[in-house]
Protein backbone atom coordinates (compact mmCIF):
# COMPACT_ATOMS: atom_id res chain seq x y z
CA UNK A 1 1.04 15.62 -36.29
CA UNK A 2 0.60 17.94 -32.83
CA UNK A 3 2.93 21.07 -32.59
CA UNK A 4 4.49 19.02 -29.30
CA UNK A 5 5.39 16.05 -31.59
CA UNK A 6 6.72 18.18 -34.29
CA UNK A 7 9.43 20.12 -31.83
CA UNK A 8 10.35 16.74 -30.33
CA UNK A 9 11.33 15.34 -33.48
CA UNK A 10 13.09 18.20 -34.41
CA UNK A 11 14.56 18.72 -30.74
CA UNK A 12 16.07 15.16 -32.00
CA UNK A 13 16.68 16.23 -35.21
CA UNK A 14 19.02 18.86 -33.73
CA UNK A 15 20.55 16.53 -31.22
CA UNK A 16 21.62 14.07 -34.03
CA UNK A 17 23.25 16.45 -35.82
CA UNK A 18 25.23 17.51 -32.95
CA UNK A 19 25.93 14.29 -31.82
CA UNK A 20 26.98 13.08 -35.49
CA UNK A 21 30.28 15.61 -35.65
CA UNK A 22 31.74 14.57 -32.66
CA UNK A 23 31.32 10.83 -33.00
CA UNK A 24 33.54 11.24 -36.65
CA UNK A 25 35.98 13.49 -34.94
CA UNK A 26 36.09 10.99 -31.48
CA UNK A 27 36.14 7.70 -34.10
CA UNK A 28 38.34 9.36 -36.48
CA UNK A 29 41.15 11.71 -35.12
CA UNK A 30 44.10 9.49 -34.25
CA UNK A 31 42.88 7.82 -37.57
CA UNK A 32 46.16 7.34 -40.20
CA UNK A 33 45.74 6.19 -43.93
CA UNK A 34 49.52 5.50 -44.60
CA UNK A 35 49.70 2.78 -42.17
CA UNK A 36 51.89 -0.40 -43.07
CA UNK A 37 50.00 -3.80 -44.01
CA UNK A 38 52.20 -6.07 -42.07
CA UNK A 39 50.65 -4.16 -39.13
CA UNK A 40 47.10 -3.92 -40.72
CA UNK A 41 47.68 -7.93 -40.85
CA UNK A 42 48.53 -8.22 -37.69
CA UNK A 43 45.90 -6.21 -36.04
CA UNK A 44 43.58 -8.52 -37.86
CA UNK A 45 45.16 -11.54 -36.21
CA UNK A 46 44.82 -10.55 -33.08
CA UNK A 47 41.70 -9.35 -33.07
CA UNK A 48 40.60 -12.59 -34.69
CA UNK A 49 42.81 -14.35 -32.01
CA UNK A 50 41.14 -12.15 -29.36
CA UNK A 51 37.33 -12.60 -30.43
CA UNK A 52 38.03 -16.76 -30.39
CA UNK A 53 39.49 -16.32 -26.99
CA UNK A 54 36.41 -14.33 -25.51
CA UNK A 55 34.14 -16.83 -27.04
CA UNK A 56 35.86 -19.76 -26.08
CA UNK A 57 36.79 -18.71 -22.33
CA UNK A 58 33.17 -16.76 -21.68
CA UNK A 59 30.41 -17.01 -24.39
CA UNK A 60 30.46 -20.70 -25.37
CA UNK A 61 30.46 -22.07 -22.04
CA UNK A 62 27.68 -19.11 -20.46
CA UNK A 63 25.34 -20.18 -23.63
CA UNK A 64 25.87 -24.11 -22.24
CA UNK A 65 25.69 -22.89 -18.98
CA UNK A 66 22.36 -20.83 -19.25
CA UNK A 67 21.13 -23.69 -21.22
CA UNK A 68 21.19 -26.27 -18.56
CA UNK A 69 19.99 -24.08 -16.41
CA UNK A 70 17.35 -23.24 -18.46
CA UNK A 71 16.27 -26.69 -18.82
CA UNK A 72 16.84 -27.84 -15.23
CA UNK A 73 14.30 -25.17 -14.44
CA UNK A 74 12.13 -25.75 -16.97
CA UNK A 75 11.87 -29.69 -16.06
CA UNK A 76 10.97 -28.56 -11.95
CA UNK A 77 8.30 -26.32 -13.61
CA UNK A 78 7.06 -29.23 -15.45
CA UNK A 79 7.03 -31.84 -12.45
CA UNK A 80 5.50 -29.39 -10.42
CA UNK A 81 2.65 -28.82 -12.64
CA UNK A 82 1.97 -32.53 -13.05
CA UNK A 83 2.22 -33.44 -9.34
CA UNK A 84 -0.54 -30.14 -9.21
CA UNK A 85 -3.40 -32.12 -11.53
């Protein structure tokens, strides 16, 4: 391994272990383990609630969406090169 190699994966090395500390503290500071489970539940539910929302409102229809027009533009492609032979 070159000398330049070596200090760049250290260089990263360092930067990892910088980065690593303040992503716990960010993630984990308002963090608080004596929390009731009728509100643990109900986070749950409405996160649940909130996932089937996005996927039924933007996801499901963008994947039909980008599938027709995936196909309609993949059948002119196809015309086009038979009308070329």
């Amino acid at each position: 391994m070159s000398p330049g190699a070596r200090r760049r994966r250290l260089a990263l090395y360092v930067v990892l272990a910088l980065v690593l500390p303040a992503c716990l503290w960010v993630g984990w500071r308002d963090h608080d383990p004596w929390i009731d489970q009728a509100l643990v539940r109900q986070r749950i539910r409405e996160w649940i609630r909130g996932s089937l929302q996005l996927l039924v409102q933007y996801a499901i229809p963008g994947g039909i969406a980008l599938f027709f027009i995936r196909r309609a533009c993949g059948a002119g492609r196809r015309r086009h090169r038979l009308q070329d032979r």
